[in-house]
C-alpha atoms as a PDB file:
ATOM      1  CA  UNK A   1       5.862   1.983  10.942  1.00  0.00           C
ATOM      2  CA  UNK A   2       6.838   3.114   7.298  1.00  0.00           C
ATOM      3  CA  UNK A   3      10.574   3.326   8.405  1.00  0.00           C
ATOM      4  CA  UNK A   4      10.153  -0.310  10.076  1.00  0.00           C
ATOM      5  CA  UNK A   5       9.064  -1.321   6.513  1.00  0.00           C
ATOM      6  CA  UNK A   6      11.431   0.052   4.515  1.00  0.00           C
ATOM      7  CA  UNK A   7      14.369  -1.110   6.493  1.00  0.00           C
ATOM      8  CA  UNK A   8      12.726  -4.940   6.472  1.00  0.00           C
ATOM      9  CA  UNK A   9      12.684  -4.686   2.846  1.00  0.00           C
ATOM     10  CA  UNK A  10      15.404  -6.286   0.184  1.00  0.00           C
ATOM     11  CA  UNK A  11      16.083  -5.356  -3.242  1.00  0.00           C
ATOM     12  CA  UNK A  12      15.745  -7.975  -5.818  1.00  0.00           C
ATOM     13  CA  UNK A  13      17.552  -7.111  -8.729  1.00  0.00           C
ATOM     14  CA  UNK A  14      20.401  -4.212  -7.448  1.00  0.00           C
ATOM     15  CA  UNK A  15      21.579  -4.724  -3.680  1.00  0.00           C
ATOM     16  CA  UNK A  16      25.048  -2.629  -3.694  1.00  0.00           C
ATOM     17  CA  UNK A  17      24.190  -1.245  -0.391  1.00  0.00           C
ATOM     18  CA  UNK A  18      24.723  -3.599   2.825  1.00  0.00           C
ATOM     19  CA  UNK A  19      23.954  -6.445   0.259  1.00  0.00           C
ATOM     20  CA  UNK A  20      19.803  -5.621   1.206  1.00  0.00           C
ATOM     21  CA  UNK A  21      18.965  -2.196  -1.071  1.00  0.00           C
ATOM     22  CA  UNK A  22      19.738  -0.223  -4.110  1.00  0.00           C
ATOM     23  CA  UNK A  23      20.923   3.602  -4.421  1.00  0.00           C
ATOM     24  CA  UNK A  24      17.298   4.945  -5.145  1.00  0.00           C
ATOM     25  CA  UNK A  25      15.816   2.769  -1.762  1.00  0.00           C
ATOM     26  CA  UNK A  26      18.661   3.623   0.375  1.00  0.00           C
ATOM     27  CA  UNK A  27      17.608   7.255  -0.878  1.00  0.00           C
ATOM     28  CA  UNK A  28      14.496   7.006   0.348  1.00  0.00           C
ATOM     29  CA  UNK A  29      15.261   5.342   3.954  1.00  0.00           C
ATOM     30  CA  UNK A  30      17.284   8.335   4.327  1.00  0.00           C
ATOM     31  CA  UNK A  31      14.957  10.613   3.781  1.00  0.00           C
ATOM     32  CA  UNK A  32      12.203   8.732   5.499  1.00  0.00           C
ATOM     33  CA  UNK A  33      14.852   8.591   8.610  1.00  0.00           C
ATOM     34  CA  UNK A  34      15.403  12.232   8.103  1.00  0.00           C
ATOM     35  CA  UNK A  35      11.526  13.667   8.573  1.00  0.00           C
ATOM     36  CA  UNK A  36      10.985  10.735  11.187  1.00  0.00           C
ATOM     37  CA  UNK A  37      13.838  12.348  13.525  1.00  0.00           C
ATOM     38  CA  UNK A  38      13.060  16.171  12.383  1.00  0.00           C
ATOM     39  CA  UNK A  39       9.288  15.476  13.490  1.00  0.00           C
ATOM     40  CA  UNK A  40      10.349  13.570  17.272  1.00  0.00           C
ATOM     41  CA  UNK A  41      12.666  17.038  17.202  1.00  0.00           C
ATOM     42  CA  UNK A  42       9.959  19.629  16.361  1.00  0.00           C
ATOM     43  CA  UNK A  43       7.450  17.628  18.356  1.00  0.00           C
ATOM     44  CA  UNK A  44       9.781  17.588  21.614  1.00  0.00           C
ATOM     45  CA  UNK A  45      10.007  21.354  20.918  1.00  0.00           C
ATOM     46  CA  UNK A  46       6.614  22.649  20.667  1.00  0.00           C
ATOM     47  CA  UNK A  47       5.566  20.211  23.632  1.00  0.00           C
ATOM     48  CA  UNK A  48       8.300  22.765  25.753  1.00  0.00           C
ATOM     49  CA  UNK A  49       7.766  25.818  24.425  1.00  0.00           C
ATOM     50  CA  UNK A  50       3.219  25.394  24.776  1.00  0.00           C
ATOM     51  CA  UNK A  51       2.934  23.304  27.632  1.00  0.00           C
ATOM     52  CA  UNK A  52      -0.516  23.964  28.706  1.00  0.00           C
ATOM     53  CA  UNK A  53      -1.240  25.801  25.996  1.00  0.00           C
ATOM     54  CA  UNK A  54      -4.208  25.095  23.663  1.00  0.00           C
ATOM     55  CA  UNK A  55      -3.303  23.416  20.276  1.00  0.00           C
ATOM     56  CA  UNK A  56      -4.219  25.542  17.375  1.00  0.00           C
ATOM     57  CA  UNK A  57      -6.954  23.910  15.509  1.00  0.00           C
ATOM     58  CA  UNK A  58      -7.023  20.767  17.451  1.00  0.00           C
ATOM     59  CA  UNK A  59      -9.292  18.986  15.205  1.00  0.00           C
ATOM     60  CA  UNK A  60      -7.356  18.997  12.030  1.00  0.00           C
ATOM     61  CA  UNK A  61      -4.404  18.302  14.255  1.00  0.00           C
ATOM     62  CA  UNK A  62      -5.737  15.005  14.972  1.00  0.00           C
ATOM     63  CA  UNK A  63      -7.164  14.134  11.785  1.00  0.00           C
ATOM     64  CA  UNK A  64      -3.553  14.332  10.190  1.00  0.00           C
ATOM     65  CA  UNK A  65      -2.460  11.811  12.918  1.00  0.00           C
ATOM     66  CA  UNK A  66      -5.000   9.648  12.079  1.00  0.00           C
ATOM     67  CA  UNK A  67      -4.449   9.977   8.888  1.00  0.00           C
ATOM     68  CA  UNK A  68      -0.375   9.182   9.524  1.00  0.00           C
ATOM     69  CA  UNK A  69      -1.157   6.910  11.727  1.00  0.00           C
ATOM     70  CA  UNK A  70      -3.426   4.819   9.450  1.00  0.00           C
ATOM     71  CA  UNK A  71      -1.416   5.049   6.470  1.00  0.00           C
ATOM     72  CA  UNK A  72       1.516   3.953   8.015  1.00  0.00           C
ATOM     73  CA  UNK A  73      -0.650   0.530   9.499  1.00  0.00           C
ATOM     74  CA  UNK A  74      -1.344   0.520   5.967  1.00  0.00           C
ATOM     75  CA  UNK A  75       1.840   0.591   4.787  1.00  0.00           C
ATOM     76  CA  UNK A  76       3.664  -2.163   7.416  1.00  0.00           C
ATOM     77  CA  UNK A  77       0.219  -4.464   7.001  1.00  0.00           C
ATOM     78  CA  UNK A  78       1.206  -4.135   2.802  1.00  0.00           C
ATOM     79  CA  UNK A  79       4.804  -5.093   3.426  1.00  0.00           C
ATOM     80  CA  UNK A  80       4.214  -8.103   5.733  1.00  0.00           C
ATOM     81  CA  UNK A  81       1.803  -9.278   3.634  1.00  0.00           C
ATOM     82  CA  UNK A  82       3.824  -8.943   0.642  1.00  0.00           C
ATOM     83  CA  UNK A  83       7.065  -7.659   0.938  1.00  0.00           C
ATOM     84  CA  UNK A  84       8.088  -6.920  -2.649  1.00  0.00           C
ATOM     85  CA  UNK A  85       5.504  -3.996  -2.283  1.00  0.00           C
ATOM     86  CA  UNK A  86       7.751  -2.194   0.573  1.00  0.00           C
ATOM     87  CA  UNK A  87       9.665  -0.487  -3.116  1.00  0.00           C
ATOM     88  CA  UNK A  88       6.016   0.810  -3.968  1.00  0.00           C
ATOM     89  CA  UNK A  89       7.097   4.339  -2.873  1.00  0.00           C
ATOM     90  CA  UNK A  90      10.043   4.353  -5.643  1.00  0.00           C
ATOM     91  CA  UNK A  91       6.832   4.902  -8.411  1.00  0.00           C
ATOM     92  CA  UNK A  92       4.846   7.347  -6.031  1.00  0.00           C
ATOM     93  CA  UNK A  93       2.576   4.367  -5.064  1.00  0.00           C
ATOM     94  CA  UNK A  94       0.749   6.105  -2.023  1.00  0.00           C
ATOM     95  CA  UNK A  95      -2.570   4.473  -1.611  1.00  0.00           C
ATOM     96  CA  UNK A  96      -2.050   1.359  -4.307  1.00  0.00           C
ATOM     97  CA  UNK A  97      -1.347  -1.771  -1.658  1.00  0.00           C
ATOM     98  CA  UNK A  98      -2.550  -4.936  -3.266  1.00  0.00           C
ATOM     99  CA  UNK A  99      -3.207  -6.043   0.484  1.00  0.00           C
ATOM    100  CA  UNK A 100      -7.116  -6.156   1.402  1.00  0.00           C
ATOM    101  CA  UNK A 101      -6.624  -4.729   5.077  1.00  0.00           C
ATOM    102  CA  UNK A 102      -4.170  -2.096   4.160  1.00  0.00           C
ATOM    103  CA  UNK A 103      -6.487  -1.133   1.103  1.00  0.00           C
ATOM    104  CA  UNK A 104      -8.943  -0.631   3.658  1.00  0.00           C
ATOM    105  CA  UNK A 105      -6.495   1.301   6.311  1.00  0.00           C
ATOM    106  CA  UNK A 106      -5.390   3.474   3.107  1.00  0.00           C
ATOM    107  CA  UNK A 107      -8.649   4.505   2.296  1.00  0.00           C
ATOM    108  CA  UNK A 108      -9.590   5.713   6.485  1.00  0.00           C
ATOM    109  CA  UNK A 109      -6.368   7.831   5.948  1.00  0.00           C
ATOM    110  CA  UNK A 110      -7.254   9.293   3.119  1.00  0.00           C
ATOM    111  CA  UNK A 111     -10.577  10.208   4.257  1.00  0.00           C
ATOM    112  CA  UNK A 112      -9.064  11.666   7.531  1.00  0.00           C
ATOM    113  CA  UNK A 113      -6.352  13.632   5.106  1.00  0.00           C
ATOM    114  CA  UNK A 114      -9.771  15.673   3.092  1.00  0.00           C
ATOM    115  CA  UNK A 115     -10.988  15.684   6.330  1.00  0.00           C
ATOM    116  CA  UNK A 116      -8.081  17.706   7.775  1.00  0.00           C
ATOM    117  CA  UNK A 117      -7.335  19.738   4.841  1.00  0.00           C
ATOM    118  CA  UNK A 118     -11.085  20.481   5.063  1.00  0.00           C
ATOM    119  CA  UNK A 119     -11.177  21.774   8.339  1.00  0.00           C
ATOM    120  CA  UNK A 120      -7.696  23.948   7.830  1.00  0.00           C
ATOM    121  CA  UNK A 121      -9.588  25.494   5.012  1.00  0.00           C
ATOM    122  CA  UNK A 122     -12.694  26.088   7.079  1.00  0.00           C
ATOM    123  CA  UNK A 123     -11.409  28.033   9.593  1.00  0.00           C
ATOM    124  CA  UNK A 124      -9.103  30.573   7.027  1.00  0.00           C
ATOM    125  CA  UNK A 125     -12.316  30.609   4.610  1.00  0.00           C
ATOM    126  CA  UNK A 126     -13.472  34.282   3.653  1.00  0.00           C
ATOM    127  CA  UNK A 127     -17.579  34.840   3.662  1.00  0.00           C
ATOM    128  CA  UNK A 128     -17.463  35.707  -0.192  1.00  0.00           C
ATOM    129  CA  UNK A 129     -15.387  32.053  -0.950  1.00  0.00           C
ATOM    130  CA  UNK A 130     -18.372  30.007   1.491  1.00  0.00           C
ATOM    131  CA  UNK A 131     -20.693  28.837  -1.701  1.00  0.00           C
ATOM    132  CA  UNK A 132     -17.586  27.261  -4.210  1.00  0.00           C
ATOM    133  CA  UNK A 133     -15.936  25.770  -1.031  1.00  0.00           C
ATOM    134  CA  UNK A 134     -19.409  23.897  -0.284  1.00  0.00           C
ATOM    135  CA  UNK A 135     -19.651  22.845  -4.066  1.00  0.00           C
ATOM    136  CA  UNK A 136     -15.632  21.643  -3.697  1.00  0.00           C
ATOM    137  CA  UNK A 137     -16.123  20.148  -0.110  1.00  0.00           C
ATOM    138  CA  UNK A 138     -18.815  17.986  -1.650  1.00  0.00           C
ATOM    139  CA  UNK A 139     -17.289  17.008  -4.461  1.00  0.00           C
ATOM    140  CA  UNK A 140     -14.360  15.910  -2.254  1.00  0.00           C
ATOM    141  CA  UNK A 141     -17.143  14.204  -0.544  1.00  0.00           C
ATOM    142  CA  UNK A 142     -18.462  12.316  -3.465  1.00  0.00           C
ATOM    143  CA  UNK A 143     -14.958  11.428  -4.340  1.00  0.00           C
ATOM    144  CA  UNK A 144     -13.928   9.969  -1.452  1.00  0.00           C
ATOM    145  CA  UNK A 145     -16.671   8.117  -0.949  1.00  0.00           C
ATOM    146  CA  UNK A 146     -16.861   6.861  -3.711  1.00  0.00           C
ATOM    147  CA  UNK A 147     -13.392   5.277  -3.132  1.00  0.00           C
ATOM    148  CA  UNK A 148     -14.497   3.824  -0.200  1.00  0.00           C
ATOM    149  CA  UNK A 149     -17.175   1.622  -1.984  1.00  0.00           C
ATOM    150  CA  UNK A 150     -14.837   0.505  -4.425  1.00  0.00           C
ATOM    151  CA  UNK A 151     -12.268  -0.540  -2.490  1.00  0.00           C
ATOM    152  CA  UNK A 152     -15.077  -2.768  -0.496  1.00  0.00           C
ATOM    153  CA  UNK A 153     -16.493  -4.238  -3.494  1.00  0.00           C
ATOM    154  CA  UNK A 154     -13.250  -5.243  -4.937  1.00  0.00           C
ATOM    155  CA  UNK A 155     -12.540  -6.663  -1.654  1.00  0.00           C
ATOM    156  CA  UNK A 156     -15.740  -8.372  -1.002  1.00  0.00           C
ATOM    157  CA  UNK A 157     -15.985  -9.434  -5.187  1.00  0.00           C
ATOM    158  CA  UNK A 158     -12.794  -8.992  -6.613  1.00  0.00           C
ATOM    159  CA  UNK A 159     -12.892  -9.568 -10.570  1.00  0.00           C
ATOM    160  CA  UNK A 160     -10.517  -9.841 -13.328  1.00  0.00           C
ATOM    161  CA  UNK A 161     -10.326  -6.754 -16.165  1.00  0.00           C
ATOM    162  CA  UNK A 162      -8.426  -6.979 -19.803  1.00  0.00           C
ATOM    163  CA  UNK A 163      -5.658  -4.652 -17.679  1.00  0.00           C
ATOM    164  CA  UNK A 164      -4.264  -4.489 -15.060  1.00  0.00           C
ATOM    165  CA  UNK A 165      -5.919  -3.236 -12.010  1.00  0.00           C
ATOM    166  CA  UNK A 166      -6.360  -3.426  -8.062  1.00  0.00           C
ATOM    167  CA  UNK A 167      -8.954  -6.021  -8.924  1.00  0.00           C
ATOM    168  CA  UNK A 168      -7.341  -8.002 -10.782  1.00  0.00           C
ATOM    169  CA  UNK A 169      -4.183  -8.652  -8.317  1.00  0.00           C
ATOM    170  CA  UNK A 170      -6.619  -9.266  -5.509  1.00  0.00           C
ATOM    171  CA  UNK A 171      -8.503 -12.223  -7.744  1.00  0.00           C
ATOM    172  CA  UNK A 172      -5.189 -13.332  -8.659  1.00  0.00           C
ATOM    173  CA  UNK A 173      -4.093 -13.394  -5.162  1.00  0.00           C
ATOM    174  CA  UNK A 174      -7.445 -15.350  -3.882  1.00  0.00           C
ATOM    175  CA  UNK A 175      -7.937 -17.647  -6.612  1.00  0.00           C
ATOM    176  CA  UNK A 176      -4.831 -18.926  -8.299  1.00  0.00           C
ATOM    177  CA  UNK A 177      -2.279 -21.190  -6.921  1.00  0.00           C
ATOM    178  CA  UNK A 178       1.266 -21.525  -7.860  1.00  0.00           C
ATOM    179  CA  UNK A 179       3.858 -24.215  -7.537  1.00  0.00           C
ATOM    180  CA  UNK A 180       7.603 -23.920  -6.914  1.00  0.00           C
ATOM    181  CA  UNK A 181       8.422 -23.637 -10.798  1.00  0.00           C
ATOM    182  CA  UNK A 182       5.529 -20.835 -10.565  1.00  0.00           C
ATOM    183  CA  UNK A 183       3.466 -22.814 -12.668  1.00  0.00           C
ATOM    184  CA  UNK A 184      -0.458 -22.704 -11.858  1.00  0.00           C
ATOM    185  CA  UNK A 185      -0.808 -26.251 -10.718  1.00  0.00           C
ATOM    186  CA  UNK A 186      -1.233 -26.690  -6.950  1.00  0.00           C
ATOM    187  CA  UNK A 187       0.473 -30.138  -6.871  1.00  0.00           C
ATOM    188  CA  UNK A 188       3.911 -31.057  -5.261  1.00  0.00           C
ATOM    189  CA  UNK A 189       6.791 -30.553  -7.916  1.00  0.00           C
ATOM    190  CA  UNK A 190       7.107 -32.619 -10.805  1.00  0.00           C
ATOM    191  CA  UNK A 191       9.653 -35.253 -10.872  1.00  0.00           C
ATOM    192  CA  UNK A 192      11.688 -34.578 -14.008  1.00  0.00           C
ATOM    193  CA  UNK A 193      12.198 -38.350 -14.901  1.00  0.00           C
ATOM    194  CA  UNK A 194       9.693 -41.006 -14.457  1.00  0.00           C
ATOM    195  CA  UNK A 195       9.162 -42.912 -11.436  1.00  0.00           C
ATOM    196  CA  UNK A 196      11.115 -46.660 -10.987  1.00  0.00           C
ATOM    197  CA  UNK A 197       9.318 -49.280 -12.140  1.00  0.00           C
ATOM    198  CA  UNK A 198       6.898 -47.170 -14.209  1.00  0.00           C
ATOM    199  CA  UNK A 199       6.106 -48.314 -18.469  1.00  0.00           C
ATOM    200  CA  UNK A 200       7.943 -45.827 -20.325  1.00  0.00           C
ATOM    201  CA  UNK A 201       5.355 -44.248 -23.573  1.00  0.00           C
ATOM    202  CA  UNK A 202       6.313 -46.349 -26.968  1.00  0.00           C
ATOM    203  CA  UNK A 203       7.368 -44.408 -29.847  1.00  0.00           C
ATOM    204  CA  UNK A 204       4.383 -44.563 -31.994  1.00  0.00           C
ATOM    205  CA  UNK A 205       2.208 -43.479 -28.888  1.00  0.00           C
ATOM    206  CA  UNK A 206       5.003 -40.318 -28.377  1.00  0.00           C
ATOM    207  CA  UNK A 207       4.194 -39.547 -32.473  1.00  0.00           C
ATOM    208  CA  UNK A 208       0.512 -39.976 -32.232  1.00  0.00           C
ATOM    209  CA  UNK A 209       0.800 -37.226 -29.381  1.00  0.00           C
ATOM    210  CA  UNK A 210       2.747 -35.363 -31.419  1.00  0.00           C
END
């Protein structure tokens, strides 16, 4: 789903490649393309080599799917919805769609990710290491949390800030309409000359509205 995205994308400013991307995004579908194929290969090959065995640590196993799984929802929901933000991954933009469903979807895999990592750690955790992992597995806790009830009140209330922030897109995006020109007026498009038949304004009312 995050290859599907990239490829629908198109550069706006740069578009040397296939007249649709620039250097840096073609980059990235390449490299996107290249750990999409090398995981079908290694996933075809362990499948072979432990059929009917027992996955190692099956619970973190599926956690990270989720996790990829929901992320890459998140991701295609973002670009559909917006498809300028498809180039978000050129600035490292993980988890920042401006999209109210795929804020949502980013923040179940993010949750599953500490959720995974947590339960790798778990099982490789010496007896001595048990109390600062429980004080670090709840600050995780806190943390992500915490995310999760901010990205549902900015959904549910979005506001605007002196900055720009998540919140401020999203009350942009629900409350202000723009015309063709990109002008905040709903209204058709303004005819540049008056309509036929219409009184023209008189020269002293032109200077008094001057």
């Amino acid at each position: 789903m995050f290859l599907g995205s990239l490829l629908s994308y198109h550069s706006y400013a740069s578009r040397p490649v296939l007249g649709r991307w620039s250097y840096p995004f073609l980059a990235v579908v390449l490299g996107a393309a290249g750990v999409w194929l090398a995981a079908l290969v290694a996933t075809a090959r362990a499948g072979w080599r432990r059929a009917g065995r027992p996955v190692r640590e099956p619970a973190a196993a599926a956690l990270l799917d989720l996790a990829l799984l929901t992320w890459g929802m998140a991701y295609l929901v973002g670009t559909v919805d917006a498809p300028a933000t498809a180039a978000r991954i050129l600035d490292v933009d993980l988890f920042g769609s401006v999209s109210p469903l795929a804020a949502l979807l980013e923040w179940v895999a993010l949750a599953a990710l500490a959720a995974a990592a947590g339960s790798l750690v778990l099982h490789r955790l010496a007896p001595e290491w048990a109390n600062p992992a429980l004080s670090l597995a709840a600050l995780v806790v806190l943390t992500v949390a915490g995310e999760g009830v901010a990205r549902v009140k900015v959904v549910a209330v979005p506001a605007t800030a002196g900055f720009p922030t998540y919140s401020d897109a999203l009350w942009y995006r629900r409350h202000v309409q723009l015309n063709r020109e990109g002008f905040r007026d709903p209204s058709m498009p303004h005819c540049r000359s008056p309509a036929r038949g219409a009184a023209l304004p008189r020269r002293g009312d032109r200077d008094a509205a001057r």
